[in-house]
Protein backbone atom coordinates (compact mmCIF):
# COMPACT_ATOMS: atom_id res chain seq x y z
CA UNK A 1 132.53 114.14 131.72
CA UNK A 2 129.14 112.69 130.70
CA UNK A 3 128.10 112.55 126.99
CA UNK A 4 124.35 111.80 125.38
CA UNK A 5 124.73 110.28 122.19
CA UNK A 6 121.02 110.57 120.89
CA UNK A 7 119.97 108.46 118.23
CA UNK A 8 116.85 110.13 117.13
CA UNK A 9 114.86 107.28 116.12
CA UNK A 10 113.31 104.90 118.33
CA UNK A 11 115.13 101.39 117.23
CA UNK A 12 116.92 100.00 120.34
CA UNK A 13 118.89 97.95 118.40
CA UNK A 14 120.40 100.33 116.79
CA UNK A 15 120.68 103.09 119.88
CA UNK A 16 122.04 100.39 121.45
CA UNK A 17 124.91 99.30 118.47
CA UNK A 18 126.06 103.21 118.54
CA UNK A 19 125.99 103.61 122.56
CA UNK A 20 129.18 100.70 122.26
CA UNK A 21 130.62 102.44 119.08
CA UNK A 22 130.62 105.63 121.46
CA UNK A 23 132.15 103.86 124.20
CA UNK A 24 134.72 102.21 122.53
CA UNK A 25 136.44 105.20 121.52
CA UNK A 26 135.45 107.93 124.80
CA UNK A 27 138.43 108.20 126.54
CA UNK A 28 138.81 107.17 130.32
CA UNK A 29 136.52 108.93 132.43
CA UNK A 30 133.91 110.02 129.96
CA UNK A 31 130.49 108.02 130.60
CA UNK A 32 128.65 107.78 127.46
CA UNK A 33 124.84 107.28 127.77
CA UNK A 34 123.07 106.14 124.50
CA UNK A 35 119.28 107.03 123.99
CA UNK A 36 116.43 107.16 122.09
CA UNK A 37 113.69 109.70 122.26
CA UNK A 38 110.47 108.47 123.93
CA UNK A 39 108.51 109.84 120.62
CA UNK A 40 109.29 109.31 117.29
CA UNK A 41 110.07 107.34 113.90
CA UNK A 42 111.24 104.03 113.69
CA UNK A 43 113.90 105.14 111.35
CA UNK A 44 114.62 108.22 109.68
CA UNK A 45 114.82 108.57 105.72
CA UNK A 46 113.02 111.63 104.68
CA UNK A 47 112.55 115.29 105.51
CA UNK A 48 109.22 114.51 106.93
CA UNK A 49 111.15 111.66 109.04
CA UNK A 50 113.74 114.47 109.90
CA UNK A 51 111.50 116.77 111.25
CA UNK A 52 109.00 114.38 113.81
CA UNK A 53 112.48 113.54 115.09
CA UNK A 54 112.79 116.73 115.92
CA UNK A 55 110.56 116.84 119.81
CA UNK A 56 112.28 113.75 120.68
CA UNK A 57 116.05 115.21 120.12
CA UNK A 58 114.71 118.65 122.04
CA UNK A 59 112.98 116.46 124.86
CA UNK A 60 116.28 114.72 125.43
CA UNK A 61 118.49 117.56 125.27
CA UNK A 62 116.47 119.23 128.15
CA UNK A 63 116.46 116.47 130.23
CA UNK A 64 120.10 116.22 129.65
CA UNK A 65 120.45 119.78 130.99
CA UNK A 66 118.66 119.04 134.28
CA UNK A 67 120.72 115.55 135.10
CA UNK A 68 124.48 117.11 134.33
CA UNK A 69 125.02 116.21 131.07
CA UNK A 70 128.69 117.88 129.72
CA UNK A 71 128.00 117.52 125.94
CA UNK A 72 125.25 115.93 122.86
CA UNK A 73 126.21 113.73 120.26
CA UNK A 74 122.94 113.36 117.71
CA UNK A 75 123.60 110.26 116.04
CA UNK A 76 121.88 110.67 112.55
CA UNK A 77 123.56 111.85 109.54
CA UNK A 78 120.63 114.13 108.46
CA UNK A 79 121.75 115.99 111.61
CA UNK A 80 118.10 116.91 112.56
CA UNK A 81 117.24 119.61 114.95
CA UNK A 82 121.10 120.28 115.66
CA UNK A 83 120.56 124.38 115.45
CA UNK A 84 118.01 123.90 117.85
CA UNK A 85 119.45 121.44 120.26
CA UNK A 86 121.70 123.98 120.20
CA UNK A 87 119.70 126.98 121.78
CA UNK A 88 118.80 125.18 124.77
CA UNK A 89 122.26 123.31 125.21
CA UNK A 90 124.84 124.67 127.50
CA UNK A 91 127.39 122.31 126.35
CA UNK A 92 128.28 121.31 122.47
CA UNK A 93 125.97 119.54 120.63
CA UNK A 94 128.04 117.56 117.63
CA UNK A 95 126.04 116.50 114.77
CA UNK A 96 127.51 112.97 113.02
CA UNK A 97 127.21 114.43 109.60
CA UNK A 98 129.35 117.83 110.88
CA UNK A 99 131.89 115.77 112.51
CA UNK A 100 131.95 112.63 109.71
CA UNK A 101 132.72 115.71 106.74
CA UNK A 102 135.09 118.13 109.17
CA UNK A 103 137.58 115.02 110.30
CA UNK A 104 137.46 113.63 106.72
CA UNK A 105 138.93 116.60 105.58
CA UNK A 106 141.67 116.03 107.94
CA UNK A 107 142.69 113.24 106.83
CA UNK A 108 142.53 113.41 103.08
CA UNK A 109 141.64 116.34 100.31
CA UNK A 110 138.89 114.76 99.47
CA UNK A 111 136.05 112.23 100.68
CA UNK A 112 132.80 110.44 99.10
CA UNK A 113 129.66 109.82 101.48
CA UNK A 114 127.98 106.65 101.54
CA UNK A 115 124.50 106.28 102.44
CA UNK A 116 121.75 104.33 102.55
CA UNK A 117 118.82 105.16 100.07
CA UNK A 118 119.44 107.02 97.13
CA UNK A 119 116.37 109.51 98.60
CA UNK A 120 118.88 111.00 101.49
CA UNK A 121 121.52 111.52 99.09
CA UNK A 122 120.06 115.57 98.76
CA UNK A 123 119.79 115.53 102.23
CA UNK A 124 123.99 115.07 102.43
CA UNK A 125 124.56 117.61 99.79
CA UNK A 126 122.86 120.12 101.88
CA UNK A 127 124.84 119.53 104.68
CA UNK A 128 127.94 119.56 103.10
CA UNK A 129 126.99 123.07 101.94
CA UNK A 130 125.85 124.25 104.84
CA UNK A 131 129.18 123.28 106.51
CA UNK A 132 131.53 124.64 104.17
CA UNK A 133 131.95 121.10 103.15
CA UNK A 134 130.84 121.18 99.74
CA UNK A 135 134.71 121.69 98.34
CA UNK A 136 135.70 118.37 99.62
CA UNK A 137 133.23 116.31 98.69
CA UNK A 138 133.34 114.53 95.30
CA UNK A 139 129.99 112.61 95.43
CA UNK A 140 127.42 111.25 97.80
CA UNK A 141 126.62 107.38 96.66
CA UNK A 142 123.23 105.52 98.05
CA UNK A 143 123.25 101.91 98.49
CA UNK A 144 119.57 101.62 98.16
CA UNK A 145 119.27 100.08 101.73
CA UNK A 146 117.06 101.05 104.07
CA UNK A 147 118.22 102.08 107.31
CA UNK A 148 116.51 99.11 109.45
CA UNK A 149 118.27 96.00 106.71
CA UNK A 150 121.42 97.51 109.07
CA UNK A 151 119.86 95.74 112.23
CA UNK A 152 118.51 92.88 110.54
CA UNK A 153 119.93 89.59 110.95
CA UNK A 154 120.84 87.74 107.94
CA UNK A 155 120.65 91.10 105.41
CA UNK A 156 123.49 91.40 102.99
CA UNK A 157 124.07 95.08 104.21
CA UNK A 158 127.97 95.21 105.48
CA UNK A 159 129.00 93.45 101.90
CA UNK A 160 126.45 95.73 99.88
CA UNK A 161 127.79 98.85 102.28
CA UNK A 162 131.49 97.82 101.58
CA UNK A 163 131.19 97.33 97.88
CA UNK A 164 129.58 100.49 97.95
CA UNK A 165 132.14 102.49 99.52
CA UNK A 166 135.10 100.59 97.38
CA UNK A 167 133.23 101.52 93.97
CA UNK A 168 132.85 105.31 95.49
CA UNK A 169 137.06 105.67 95.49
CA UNK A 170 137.46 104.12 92.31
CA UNK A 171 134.84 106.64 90.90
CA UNK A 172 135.53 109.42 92.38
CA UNK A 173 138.80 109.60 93.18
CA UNK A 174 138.77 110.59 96.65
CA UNK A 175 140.93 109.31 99.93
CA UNK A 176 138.39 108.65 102.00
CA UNK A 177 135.24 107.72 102.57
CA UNK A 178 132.16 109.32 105.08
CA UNK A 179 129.71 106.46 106.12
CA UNK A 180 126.35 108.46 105.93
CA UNK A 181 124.39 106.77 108.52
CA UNK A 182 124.82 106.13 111.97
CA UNK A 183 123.51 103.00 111.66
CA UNK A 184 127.09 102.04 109.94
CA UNK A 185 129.03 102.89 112.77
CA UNK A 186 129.69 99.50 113.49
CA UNK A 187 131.39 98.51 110.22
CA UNK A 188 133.96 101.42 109.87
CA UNK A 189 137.04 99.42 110.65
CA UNK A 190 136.25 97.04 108.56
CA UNK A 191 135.13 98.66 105.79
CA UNK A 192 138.41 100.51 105.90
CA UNK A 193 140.55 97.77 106.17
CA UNK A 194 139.14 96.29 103.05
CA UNK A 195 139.66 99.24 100.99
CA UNK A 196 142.61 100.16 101.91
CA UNK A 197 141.64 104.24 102.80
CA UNK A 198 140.39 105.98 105.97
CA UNK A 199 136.58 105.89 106.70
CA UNK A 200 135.46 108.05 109.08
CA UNK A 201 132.36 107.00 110.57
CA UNK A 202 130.24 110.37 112.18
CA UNK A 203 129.49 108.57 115.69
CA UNK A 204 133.12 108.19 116.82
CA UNK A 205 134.03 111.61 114.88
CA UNK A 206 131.33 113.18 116.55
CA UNK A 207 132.69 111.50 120.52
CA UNK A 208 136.12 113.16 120.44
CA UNK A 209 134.84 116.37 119.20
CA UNK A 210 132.32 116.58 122.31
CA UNK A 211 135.08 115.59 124.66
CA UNK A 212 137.69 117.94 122.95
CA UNK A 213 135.30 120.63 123.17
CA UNK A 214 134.31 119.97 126.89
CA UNK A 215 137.98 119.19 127.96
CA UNK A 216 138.91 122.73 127.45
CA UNK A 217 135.58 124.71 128.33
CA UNK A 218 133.78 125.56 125.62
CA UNK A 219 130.42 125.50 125.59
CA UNK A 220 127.42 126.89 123.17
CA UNK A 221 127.79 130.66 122.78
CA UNK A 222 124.52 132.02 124.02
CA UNK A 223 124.78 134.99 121.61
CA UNK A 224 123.23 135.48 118.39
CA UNK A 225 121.51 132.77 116.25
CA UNK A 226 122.38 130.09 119.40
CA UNK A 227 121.12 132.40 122.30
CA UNK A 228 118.10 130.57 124.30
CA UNK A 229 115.05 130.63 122.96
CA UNK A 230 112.76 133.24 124.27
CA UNK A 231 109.94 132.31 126.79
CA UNK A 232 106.29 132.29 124.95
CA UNK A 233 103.76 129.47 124.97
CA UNK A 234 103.00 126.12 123.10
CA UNK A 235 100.12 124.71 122.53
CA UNK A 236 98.57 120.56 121.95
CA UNK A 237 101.33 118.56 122.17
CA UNK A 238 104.14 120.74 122.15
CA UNK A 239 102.98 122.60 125.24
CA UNK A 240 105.45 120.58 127.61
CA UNK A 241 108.32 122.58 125.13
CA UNK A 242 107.32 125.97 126.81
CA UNK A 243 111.02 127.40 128.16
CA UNK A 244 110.78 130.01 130.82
């Protein structure tokens, strides 16, 4: 099968870190291709950041759907656009954030998120409502990092991301712990082995749930809120978005 992991902001780097977290845990056989949109922000850390992220995600999705593509990770924990991807996917679409909170509630009765800045944190705690999650989760914790210190060289983000996550059990109580960025995916093993308690970070999560998904045949359900969008026009920029 072939999966797109889209990481909706435009920072190679980083696109390029979560295409290898991907492929280190696809299974034989699946080929993982790693993107980033051709439009938008550098990094994303606010609604408004959310939603210009938004055209790039949909612009990949459809291309996706002409070249074959099986299944759609998106690769940022804010989960942007995911409903949408989702009316013009045939395949799943898997957002990190759905996948980080549903497979840490496998593993434990309870899980902490922790993010980067302290701004996001809302952003989490609407998620974790939205997906029934909100039982689970004892607290979302910000590091007060932003998202790019996690692709530069010589920041102190893995120790200021571990201590983070080791002060969130003790606090809360929890047995696990959500990393709530992509950007983390890189760190999850050894975040965990330092702690002592599963972290679950969304990329890999969000991998084996696409490849679960396709491996026995399910696809989007095209009825209801998920059926395709219906055919109208767009206009300025967004008039390459028209579906027929």
């Amino acid at each position: 099968m072939k999966l797109k992991i889209i990481n909706p902001n435009t920072t190679q780097s980083m696109t390029d870190k979560i295409g290898q977290c991907a492929a280190a845990v696809a299974a034989p056989g699946t080929r993982i291709a790693a993107v980033s949109p051709r439009m938008g922000p550098a990094s994303i850390e606010s609604h408004y950041d959310e939603a210009l992220s938004v055209p790039g995600i949909l612009d990949e999705i459809l291309a996706g759907e002409q070249d074959g593509t099986d299944g759609y990770v998106i690769a940022c924990f804010g989960d942007p656009g995911l409903y949408a991807a989702r009316e013009v996917a045939r395949g799943p679409v898997i957002g990190v954030a759905e996948a980080a909170m549903h497979m840490a509630s496998m593993v434990g009765t309870s899980f902490s998120v922790v993010t980067t800045l302290a701004r996001t944190c809302n952003i989490a705690w609407h998620l974790a409502e939205r997906y029934g999650m909100k039982r689970f989760c004892r607290d979302v914790h910000a590091c007060d990092l932003p998202v790019l210190d996690l692709e530069r060289p010589g920041s102190d983000a893995r120790r200021i991301v571990a201590e983070a996550c080791r002060r969130a059990l003790a606090r809360d109580g929890s047995d696990c712990i959500v990393l709530g960025c992509a950007g983390m995916a890189d760190l999850c093993e050894e975040i965990a082995e330092a702690i002592g308690a599963p972290v679950i970070d969304g990329v890999s999560a969000a991998v084996k749930m696409a490849e679960g998904l396709v491996s026995i045949g399910l696809g989007t359900s095209k009825r209801g809120d998920w059926a395709r969008p219906l055919p109208k026009a767009y206009a300025g920029m967004l008039a390459p978005f028209a579906l027929n």
